[in-house]
Protein backbone atom coordinates (compact mmCIF):
# COMPACT_ATOMS: atom_id res chain seq x y z
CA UNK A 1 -12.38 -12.20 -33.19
CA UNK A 2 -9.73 -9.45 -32.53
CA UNK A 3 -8.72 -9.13 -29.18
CA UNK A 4 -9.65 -6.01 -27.01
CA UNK A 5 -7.03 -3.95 -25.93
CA UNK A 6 -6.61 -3.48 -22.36
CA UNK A 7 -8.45 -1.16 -20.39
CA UNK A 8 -6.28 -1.07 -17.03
CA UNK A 9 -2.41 -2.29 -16.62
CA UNK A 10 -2.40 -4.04 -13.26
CA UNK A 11 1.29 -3.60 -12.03
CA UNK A 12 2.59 -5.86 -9.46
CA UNK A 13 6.20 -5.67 -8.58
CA UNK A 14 7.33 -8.66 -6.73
CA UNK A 15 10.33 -9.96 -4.59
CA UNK A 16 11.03 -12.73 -2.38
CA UNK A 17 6.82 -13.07 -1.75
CA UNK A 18 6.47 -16.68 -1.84
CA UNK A 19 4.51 -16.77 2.11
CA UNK A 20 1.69 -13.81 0.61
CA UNK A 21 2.16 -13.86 -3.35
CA UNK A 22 -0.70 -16.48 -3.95
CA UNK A 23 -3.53 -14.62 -2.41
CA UNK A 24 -2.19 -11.05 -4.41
CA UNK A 25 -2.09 -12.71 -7.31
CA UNK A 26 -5.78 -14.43 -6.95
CA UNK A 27 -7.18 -11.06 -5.46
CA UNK A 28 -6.69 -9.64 -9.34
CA UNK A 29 -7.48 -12.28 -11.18
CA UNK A 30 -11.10 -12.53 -9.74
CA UNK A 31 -11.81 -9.13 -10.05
CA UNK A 32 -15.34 -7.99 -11.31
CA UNK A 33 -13.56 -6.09 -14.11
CA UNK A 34 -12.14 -8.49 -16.44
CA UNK A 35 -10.68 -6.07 -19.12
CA UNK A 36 -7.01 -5.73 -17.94
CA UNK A 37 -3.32 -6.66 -18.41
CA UNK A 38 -1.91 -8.22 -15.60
CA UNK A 39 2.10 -7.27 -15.35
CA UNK A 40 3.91 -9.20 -12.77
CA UNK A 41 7.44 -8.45 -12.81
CA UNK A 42 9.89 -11.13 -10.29
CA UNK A 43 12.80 -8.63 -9.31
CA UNK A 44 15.21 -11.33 -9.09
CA UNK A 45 13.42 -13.07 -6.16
CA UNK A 46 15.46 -16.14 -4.76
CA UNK A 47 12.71 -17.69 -2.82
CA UNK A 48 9.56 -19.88 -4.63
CA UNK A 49 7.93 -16.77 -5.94
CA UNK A 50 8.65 -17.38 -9.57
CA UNK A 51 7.58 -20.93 -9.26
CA UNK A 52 4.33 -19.68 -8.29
CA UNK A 53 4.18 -17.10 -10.63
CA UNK A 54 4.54 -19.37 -13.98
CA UNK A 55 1.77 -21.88 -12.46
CA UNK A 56 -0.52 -18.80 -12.70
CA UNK A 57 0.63 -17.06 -16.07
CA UNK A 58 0.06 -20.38 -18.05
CA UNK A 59 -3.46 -20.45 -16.69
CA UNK A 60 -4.47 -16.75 -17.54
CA UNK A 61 -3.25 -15.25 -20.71
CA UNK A 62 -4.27 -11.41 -18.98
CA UNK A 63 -0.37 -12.55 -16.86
CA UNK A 64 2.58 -11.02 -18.63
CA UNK A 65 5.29 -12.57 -16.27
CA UNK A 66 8.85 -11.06 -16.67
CA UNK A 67 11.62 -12.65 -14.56
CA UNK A 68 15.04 -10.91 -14.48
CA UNK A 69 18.11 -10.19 -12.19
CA UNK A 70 17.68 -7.82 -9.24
CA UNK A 71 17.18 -4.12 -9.83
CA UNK A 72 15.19 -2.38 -6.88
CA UNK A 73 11.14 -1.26 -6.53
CA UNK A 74 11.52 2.18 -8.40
CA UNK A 75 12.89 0.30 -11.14
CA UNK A 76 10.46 -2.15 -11.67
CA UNK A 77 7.82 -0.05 -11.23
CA UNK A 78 8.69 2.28 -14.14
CA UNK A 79 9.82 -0.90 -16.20
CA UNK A 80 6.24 -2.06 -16.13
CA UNK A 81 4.86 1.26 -16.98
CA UNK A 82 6.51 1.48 -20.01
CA UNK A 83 5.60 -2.43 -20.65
CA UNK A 84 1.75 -1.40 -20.26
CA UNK A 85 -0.68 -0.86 -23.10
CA UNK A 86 -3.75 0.10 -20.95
CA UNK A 87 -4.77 4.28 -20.37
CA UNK A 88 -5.04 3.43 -16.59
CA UNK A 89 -2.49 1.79 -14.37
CA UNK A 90 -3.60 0.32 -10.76
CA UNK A 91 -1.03 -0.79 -8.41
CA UNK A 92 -1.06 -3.66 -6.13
CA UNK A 93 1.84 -4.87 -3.95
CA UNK A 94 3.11 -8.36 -3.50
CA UNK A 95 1.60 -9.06 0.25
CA UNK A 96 -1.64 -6.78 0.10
CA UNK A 97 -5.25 -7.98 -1.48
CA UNK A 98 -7.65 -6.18 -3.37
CA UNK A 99 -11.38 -6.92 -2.97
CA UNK A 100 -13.43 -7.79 -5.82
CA UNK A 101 -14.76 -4.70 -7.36
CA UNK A 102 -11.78 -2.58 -6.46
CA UNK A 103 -10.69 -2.53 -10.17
CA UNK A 104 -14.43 -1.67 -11.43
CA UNK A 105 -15.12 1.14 -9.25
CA UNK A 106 -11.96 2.88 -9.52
CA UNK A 107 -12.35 2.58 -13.48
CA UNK A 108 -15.60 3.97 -13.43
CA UNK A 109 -14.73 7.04 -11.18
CA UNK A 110 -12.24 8.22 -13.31
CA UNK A 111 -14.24 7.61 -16.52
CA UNK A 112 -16.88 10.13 -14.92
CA UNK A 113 -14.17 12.21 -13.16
CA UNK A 114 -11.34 13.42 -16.35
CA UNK A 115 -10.17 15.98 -14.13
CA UNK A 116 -9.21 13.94 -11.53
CA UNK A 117 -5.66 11.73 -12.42
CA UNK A 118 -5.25 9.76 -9.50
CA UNK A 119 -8.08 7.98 -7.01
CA UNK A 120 -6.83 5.74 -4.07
CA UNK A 121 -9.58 4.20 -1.22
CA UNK A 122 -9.86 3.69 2.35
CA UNK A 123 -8.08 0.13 3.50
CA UNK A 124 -8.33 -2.64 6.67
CA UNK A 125 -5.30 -3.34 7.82
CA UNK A 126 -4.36 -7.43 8.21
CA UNK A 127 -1.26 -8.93 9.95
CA UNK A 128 0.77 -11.61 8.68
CA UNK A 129 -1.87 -14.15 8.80
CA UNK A 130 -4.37 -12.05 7.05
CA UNK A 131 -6.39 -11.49 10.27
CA UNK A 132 -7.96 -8.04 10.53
CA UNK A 133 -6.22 -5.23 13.18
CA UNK A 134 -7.78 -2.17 12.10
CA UNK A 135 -9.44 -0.31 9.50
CA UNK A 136 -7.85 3.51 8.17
CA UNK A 137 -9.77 6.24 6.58
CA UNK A 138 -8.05 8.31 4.38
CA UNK A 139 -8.78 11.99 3.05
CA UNK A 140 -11.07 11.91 0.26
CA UNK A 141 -11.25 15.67 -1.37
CA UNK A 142 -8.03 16.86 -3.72
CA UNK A 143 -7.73 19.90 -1.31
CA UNK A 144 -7.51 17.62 2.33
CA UNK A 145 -5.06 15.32 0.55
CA UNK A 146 -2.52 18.33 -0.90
CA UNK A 147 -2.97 19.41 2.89
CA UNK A 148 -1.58 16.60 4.67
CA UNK A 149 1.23 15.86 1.86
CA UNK A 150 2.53 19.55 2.71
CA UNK A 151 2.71 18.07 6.00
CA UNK A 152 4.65 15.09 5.28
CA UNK A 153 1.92 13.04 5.31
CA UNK A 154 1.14 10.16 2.58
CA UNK A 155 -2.64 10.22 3.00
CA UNK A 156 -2.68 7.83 0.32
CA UNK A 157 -1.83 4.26 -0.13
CA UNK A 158 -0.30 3.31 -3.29
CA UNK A 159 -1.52 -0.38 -3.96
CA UNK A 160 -5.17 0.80 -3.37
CA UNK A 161 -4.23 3.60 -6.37
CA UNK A 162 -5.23 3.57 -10.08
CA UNK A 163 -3.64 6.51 -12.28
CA UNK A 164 -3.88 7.90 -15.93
CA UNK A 165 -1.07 6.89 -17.37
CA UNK A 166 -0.59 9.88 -19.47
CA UNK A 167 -0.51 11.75 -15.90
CA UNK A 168 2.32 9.59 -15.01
CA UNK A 169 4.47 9.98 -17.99
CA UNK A 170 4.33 14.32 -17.88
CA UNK A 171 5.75 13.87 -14.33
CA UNK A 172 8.23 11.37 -15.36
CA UNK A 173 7.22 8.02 -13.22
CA UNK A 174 8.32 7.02 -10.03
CA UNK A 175 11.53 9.05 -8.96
CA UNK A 176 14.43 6.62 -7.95
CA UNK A 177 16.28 9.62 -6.11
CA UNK A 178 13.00 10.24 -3.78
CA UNK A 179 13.06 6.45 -2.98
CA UNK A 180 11.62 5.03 -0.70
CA UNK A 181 9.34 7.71 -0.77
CA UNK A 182 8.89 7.55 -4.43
CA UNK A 183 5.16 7.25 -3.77
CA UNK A 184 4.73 10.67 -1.97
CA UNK A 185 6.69 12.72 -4.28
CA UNK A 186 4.58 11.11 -7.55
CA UNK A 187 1.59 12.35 -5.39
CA UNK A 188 3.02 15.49 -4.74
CA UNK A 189 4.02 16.22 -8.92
CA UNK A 190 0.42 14.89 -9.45
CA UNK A 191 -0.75 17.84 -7.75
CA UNK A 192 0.12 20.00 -10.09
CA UNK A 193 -1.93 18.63 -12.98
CA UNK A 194 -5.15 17.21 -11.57
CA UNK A 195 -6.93 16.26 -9.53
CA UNK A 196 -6.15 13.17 -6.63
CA UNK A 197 -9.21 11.54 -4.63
CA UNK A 198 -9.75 9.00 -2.14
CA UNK A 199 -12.73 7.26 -2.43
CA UNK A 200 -15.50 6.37 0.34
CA UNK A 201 -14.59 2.72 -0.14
CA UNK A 202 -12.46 -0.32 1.40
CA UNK A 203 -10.95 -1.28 -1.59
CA UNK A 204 -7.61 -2.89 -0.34
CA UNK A 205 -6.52 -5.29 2.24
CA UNK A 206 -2.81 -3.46 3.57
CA UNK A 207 -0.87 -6.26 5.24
CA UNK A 208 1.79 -4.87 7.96
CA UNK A 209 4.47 -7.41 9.15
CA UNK A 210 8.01 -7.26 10.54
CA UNK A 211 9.95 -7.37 7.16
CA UNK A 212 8.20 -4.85 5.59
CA UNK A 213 10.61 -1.20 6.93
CA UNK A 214 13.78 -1.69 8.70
CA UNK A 215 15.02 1.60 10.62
CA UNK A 216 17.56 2.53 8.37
CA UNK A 217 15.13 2.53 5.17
CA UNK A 218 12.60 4.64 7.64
CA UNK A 219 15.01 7.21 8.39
CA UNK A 220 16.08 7.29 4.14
CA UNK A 221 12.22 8.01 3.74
CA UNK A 222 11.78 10.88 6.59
CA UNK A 223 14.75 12.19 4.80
CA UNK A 224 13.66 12.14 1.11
CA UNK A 225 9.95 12.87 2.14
CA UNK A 226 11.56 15.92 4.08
CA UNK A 227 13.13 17.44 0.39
CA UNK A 228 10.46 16.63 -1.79
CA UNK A 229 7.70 18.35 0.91
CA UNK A 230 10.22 21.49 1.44
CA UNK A 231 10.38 21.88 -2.47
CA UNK A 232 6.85 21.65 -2.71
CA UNK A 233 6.08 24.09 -0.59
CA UNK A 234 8.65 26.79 -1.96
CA UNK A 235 7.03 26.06 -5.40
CA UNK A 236 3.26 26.71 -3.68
CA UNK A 237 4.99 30.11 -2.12
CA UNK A 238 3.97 28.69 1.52
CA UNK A 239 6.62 28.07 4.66
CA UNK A 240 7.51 24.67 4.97
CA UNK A 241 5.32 22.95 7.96
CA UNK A 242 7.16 19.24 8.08
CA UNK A 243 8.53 18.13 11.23
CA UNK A 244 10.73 15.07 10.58
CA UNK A 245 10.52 14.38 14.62
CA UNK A 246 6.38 13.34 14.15
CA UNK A 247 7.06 10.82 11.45
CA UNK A 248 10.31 9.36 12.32
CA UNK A 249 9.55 5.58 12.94
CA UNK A 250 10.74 5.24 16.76
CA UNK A 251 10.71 2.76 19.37
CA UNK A 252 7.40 4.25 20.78
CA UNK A 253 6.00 4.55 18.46
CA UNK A 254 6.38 0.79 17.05
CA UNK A 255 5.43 -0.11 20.65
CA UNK A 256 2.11 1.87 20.40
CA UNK A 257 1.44 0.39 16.78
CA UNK A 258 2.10 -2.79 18.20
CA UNK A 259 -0.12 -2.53 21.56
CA UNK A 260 -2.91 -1.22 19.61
CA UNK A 261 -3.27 -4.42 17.59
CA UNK A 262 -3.77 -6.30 20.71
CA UNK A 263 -6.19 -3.74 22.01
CA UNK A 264 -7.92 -4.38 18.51
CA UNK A 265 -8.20 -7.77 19.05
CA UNK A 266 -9.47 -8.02 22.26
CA UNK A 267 -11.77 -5.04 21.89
CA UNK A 268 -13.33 -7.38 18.73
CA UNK A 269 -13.63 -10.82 20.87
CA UNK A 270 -10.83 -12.37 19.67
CA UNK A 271 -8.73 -13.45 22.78
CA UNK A 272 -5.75 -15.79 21.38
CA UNK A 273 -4.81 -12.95 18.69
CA UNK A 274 -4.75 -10.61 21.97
CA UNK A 275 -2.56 -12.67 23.32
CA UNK A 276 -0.58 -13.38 20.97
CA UNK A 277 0.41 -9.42 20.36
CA UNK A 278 0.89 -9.35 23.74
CA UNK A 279 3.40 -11.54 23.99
CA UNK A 280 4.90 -9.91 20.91
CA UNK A 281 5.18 -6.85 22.37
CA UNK A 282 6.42 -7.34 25.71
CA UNK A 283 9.42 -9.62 23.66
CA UNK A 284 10.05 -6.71 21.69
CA UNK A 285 9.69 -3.56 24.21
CA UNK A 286 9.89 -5.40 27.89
CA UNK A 287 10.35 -2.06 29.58
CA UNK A 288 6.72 -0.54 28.64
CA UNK A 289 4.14 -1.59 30.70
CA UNK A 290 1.27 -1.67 28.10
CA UNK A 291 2.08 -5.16 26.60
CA UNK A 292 1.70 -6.52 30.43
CA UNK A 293 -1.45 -5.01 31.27
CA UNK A 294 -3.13 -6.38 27.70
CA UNK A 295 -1.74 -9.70 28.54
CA UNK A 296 -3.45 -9.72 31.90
CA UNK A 297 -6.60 -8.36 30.66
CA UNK A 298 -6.36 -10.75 27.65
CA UNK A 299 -5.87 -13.53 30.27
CA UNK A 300 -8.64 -12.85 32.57
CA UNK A 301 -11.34 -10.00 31.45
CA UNK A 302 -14.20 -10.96 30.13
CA UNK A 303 -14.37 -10.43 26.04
CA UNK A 304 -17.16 -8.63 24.33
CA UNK A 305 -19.47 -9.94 22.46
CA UNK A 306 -18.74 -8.09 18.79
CA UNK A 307 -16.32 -10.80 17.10
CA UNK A 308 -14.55 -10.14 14.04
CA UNK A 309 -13.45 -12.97 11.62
């Protein structure tokens, strides 16, 4: 019996993942979907990740594992798309999880949908131990997502995405000049020749954690984001409404992302987490008073009732 050719590429770029890579890797693999090519590319990775990579690829034959010598995210990226067979390419990075149907509902949309080229989804956001802090809700219509990217927003996050592939190619990929905001200016040339949606689902798990942006990568990205949203604007004929200053990473603002985990956790019963990012953030920002007043609330309020596992 002849094989079927893939319906989606899954692409999964991976480096130095050995703590998360297990759980990304599984989160695919036991989709409801089955019809897919699974492309893991190791980017040179120095920790276990490879080790754990082969165990997987000799026990599903939908793995095609590619180990090689260091050559950055945009890189890889466009090296799997032009490894993929499939019409539709999904993206999924090495720390986040999708949830089961994610790769059947997205399929189906844009079976239904061949004017739209892009859909992404809503996402809960999980720490380093995979514990939930938060849920986000993204825009869903084309028209409120081209809004906020001629702000300088990303309303759209790229591992929860699944793209025509034929989209990609007549905008060229991912552009290695724009990195690392290679994602918002793909969004941005999507634009221009269909249609991008967010749909009214959770379909990802995002995991934040402290090695993910250092400040001088942040500052690259305000910059880049900065061009590709001023040239997007001249092409649309509008004035240019990004202001670098509101999404420049700063010390507040890490200290308010920070705080509001632990208000998360102890608004949803769970008092040791609430602690725990209390601690965090009065080690990290000692002269805002926030991370004192959740540890004493933490230590002695009364929790409510709603718990969330």
């Amino acid at each position: 019996m002849a094989k079927l050719a893939p319906e989606i590429s899954v692409l999964l770029p991976v480096y130095n993942a050995e703590q998360y890579i297990k759980e990304t890797v599984e989160s695919i693999l036991n989709q409801t979907f089955s019809n897919f090519e699974f492309i893991i590319i190791d980017d040179g990775s120095n920790d276990r990740s490879l080790e754990i990579l082969q165990i997987y690829a000799k026990q599903d034959k939908r793995i095609r594992l590619i180990s090689r010598a260091n050559k950055g995210l945009v890189d890889t990226i466009n090296e799997g798309l032009e490894l993929s067979l499939a019409p539709y390419i999904a993206r999924i990075d090495h720390d986040d999880i999708a949830t089961p149907e994610r790769l059947e509902i997205e399929y189906k949309y844009l079976e239904a949908n061949p004017d739209t080229v892009c859909v992404g989804s809503d996402f809960t956001l999980i720490d380093y131990r995979g514990r939930c802090i938060g849920s986000v809700e993204l825009p869903k219509t084309s028209e409120k997502i081209e809004q906020a990217l001629l702000l300088g927003e990303c309303p759209i996050a790229n591992p929860s995405t699944m793209v025509l592939k034929e989209a990609i190619n007549l905008v060229g990929g991912y552009d290695k000049k724009a990195f690392p905001a290679d994602d918002y200016a793909l969004w941005v040339a999507l634009l221009d020749i269909g249609k991008i949606k967010n749909l009214n689902s959770v379909l990802l798990k995002y995991r934040v954690h402290a090695a993910q942006v250092t400040q001088e990568s942040n500052v690259k990205m305000t910059m880049n984001t900065k061009i590709v949203c001023e040239e997007a604007c001249r092409k649309r004929g509008i004035s240019n409404l990004y202001d670098e200053n509101v999404w420049l990473v700063t010390e507040k603002s890490r200290y308010k992302k920070f705080l509001g985990y632990g208000w998360y956790a102890f608004k949803t019963g769970r008092r040791w987490m609430a602690l725990e990012y209390a601690f965090k953030t009065i080690g990290q920002f000692p002269l805002y008073e926030g991370g004192y007043r959740l540890l004493l609330c933490s230590l002695i309020k009364r929790l409510p009732k709603k718990i969330i596992r």
